[in-house]
N, C-alpha and C. Protein backbone atom coordinates (compact mmCIF):
# COMPACT_ATOMS: atom_id res chain seq x y z
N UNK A 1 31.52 -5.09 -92.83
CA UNK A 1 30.66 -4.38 -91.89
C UNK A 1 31.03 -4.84 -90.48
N UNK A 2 31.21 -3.98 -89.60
CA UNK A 2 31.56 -4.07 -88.30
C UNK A 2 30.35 -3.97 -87.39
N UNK A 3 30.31 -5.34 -86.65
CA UNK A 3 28.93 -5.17 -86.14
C UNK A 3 29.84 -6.75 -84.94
N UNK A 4 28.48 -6.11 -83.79
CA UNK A 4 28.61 -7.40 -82.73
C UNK A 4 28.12 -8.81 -83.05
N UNK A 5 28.44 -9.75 -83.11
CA UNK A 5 28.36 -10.80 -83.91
C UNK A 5 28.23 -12.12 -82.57
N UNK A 6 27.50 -13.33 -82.73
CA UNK A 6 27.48 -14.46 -82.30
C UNK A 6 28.68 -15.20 -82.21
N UNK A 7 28.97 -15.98 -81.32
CA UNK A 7 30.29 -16.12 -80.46
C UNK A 7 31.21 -16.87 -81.66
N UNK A 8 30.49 -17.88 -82.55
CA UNK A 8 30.78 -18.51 -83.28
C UNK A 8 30.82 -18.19 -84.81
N UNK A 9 30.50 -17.13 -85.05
CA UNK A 9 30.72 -16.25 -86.41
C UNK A 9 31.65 -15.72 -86.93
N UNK A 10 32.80 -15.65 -86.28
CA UNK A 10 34.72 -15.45 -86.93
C UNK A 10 34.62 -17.24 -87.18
N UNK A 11 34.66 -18.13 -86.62
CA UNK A 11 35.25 -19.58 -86.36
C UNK A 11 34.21 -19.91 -87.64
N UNK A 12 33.13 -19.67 -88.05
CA UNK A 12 32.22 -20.22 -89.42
C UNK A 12 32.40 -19.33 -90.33
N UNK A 13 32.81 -18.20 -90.60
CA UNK A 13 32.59 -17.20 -91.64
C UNK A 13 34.08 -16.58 -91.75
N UNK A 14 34.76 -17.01 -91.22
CA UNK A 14 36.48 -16.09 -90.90
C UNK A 14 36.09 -14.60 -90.81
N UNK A 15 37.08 -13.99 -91.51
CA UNK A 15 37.28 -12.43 -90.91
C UNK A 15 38.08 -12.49 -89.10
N UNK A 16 37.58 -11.12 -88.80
CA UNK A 16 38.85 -10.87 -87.17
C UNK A 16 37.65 -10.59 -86.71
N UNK A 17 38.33 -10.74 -85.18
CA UNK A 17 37.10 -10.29 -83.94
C UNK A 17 38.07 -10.07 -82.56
N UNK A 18 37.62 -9.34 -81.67
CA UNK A 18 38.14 -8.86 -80.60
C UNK A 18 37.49 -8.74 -79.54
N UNK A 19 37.54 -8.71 -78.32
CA UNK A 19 36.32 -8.57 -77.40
C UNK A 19 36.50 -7.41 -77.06
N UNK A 20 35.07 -7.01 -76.63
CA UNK A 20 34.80 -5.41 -76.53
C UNK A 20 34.66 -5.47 -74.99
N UNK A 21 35.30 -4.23 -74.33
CA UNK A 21 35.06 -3.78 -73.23
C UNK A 21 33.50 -3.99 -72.47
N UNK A 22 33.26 -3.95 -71.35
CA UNK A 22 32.18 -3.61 -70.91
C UNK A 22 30.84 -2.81 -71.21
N UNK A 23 31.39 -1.37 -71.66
CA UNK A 23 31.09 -0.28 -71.73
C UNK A 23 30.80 -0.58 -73.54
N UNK A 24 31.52 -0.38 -74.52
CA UNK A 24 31.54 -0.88 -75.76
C UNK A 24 30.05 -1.96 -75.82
N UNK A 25 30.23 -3.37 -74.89
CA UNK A 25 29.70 -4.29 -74.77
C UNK A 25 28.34 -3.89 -74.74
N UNK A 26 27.83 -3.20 -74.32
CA UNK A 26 26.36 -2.34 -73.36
C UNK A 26 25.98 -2.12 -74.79
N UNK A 27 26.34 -0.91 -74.80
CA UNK A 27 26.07 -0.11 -76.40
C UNK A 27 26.28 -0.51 -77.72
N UNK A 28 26.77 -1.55 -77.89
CA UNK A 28 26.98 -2.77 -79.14
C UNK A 28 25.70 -3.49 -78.87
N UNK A 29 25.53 -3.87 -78.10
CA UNK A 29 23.89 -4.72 -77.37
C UNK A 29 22.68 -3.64 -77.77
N UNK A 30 23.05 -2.38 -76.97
CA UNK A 30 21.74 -1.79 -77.73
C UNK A 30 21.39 -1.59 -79.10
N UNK A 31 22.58 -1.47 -80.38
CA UNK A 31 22.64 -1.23 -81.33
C UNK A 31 21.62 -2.99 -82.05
N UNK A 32 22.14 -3.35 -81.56
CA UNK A 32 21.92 -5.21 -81.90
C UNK A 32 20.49 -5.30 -81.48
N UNK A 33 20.15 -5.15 -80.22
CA UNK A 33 19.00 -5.19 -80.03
C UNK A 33 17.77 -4.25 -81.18
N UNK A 34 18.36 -3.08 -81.41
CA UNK A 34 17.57 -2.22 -82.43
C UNK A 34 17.36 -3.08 -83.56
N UNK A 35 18.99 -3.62 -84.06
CA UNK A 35 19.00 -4.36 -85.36
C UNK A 35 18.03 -5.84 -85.65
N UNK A 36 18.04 -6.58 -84.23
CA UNK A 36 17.11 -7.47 -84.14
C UNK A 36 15.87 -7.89 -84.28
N UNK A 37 15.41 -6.67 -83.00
CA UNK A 37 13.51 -6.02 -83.13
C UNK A 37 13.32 -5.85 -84.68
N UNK A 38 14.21 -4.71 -85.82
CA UNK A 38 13.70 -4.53 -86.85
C UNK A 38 13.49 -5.55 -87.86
N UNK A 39 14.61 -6.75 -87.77
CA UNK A 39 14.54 -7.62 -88.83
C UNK A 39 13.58 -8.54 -88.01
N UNK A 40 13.15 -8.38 -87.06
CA UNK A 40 11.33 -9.31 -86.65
C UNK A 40 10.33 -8.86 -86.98
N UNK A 41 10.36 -7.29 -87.12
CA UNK A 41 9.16 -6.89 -87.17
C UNK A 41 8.88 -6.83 -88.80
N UNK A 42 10.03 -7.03 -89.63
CA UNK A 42 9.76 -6.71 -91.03
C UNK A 42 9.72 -7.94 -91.59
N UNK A 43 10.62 -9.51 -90.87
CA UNK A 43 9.81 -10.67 -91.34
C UNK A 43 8.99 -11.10 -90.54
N UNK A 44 8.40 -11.26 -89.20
CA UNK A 44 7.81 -11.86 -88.58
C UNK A 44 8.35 -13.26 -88.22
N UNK A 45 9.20 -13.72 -88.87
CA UNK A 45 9.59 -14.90 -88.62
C UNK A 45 10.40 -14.87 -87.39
N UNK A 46 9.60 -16.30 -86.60
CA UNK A 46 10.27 -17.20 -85.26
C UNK A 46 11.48 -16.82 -84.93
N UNK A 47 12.59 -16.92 -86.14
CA UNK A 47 14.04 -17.36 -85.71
C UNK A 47 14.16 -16.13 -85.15
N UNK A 48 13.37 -14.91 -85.64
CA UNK A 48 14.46 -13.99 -85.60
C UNK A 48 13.76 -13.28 -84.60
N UNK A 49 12.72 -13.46 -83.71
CA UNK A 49 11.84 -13.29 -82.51
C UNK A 49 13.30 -14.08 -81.75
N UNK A 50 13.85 -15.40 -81.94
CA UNK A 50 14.80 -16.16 -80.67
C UNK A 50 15.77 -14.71 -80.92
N UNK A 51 16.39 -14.19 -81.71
CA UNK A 51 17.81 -13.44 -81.69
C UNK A 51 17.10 -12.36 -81.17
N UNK A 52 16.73 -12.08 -80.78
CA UNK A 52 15.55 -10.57 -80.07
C UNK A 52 16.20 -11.05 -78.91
N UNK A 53 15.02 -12.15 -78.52
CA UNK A 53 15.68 -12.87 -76.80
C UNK A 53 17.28 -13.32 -76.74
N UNK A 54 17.88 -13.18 -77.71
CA UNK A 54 18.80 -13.91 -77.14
C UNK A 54 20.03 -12.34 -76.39
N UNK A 55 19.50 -11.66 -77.36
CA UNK A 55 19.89 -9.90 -77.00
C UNK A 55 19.73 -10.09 -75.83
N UNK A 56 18.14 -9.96 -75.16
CA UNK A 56 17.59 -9.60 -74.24
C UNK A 56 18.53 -10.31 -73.16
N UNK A 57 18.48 -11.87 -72.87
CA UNK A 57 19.40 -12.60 -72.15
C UNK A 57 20.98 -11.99 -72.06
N UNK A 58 21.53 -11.56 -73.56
CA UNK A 58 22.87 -10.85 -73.11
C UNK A 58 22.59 -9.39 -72.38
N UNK A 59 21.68 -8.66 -72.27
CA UNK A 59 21.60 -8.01 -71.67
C UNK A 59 21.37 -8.33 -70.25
N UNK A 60 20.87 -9.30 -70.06
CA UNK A 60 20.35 -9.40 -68.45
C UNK A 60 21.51 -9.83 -67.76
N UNK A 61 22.45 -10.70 -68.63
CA UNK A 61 23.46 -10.85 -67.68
C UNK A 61 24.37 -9.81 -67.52
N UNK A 62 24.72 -9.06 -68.42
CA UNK A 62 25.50 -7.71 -68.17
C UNK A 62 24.69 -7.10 -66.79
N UNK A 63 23.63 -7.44 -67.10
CA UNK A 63 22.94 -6.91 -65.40
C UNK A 63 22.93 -7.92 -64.49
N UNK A 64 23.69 -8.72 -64.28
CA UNK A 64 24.10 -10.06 -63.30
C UNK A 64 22.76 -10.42 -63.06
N UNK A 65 21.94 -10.60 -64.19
CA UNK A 65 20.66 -11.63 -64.02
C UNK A 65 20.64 -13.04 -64.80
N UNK A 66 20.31 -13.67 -64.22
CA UNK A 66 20.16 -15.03 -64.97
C UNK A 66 18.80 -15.16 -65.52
N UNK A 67 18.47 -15.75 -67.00
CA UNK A 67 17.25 -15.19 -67.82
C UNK A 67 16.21 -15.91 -66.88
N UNK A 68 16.36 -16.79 -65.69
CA UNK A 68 15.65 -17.32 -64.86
C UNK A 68 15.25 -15.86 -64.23
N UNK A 69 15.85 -15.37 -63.53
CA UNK A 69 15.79 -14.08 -63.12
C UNK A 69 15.05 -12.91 -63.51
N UNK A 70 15.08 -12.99 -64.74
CA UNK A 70 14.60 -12.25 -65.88
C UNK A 70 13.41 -12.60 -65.79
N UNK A 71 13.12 -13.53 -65.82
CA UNK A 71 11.67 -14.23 -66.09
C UNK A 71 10.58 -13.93 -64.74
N UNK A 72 11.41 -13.86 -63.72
CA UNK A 72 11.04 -13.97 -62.64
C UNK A 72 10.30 -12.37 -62.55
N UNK A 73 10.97 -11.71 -62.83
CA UNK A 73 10.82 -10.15 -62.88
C UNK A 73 9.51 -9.44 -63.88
N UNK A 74 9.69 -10.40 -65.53
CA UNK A 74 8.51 -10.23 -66.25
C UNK A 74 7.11 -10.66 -65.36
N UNK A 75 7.42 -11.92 -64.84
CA UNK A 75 5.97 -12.95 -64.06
C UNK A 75 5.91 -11.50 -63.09
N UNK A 76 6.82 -11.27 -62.03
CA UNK A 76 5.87 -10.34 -61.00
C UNK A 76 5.65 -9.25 -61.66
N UNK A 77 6.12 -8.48 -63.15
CA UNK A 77 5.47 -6.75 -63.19
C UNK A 77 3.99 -7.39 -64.27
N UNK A 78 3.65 -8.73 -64.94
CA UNK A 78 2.90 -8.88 -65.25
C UNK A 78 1.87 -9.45 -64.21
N UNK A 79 2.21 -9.98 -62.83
CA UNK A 79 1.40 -10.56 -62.08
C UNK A 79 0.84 -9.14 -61.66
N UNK A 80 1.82 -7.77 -61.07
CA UNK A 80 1.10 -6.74 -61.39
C UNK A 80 0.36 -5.66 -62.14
N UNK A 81 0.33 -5.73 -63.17
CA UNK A 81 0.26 -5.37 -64.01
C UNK A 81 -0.67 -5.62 -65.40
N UNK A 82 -0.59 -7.26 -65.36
CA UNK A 82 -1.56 -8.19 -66.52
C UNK A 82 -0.17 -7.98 -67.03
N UNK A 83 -0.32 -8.65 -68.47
CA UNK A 83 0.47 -9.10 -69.85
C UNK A 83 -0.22 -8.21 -70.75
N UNK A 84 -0.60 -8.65 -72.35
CA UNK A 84 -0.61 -8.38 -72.64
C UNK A 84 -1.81 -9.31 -73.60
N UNK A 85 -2.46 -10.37 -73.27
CA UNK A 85 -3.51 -11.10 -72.98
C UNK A 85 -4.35 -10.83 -74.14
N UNK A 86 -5.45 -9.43 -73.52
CA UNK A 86 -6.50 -9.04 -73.80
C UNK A 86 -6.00 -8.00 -75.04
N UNK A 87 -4.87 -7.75 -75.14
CA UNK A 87 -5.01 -6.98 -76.66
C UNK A 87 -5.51 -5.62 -76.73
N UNK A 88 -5.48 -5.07 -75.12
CA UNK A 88 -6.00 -3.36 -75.29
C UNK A 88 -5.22 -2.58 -75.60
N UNK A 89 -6.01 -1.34 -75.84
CA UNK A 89 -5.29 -0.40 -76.70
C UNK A 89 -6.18 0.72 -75.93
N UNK A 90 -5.32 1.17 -74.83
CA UNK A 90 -5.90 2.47 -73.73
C UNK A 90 -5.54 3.90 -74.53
N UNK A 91 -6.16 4.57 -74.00
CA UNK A 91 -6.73 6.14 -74.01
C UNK A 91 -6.66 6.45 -72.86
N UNK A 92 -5.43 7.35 -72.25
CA UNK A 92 -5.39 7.86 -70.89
C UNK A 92 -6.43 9.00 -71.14
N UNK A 93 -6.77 9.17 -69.47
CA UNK A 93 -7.81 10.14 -69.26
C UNK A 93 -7.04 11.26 -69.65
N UNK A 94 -7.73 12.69 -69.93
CA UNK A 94 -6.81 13.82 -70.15
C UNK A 94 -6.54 14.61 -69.02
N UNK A 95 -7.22 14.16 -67.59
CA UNK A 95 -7.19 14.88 -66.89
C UNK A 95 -5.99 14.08 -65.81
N UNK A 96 -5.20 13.40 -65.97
CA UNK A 96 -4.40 12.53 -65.03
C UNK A 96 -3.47 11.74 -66.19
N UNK A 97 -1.99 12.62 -66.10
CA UNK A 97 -1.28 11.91 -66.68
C UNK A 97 -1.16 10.20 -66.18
N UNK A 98 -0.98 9.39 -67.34
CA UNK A 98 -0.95 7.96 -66.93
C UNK A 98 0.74 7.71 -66.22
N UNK A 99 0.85 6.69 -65.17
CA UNK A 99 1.81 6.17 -64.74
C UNK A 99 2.91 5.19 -65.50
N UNK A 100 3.70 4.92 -65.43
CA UNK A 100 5.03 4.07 -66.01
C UNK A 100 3.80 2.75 -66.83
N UNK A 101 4.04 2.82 -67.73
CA UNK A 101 3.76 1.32 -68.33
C UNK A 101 4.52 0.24 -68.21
């Protein structure tokens, strides 16, 4: 199976590996990221919540962010915004589409 793999996964498991373009790189990430979220949400388990983030981090640097950076960006749209804290579950009005979540 051909899939984007951890830096160290030809060097522990053999098989071949090649580095992927930029472009390749992006869209191998989103595929991974899909593959990640699902195997968290179907065990719940920790480890596989870190390989979620660790996506997320390869993504941020493809966006020349450092996950410091990253972080920085969650703190201000949650400093505007709230988190996710209180556990609501909104009902936009019907008369005023709701704005960007």
């Amino acid at each position: 199976m051909d899939k984007l793999v951890r830096d160290r996964i030809p060097e522990l498991f053999g098989g071949s590996a090649r580095a992927l373009d930029p472009e390749e790189f992006r869209a191998a990430l989103g595929a991974k990221l899909q593959e990640e979220v699902a195997e968290y949400l179907h065990s719940g388990e920790e480890l596989e919540l870190a390989d979620v983030l660790e996506v997320v981090y390869a993504l941020a640097r493809l966006n020349g962010l450092t996950p410091s950076e990253l972080e920085d960006l969650r703190a201000q749209k949650a400093g505007e915004r709230g988190g996710f804290e209180a556990r609501l579950w909104w009902t936009a009005p019907t008369s005023d589409p709701p704005g960007p979540c």
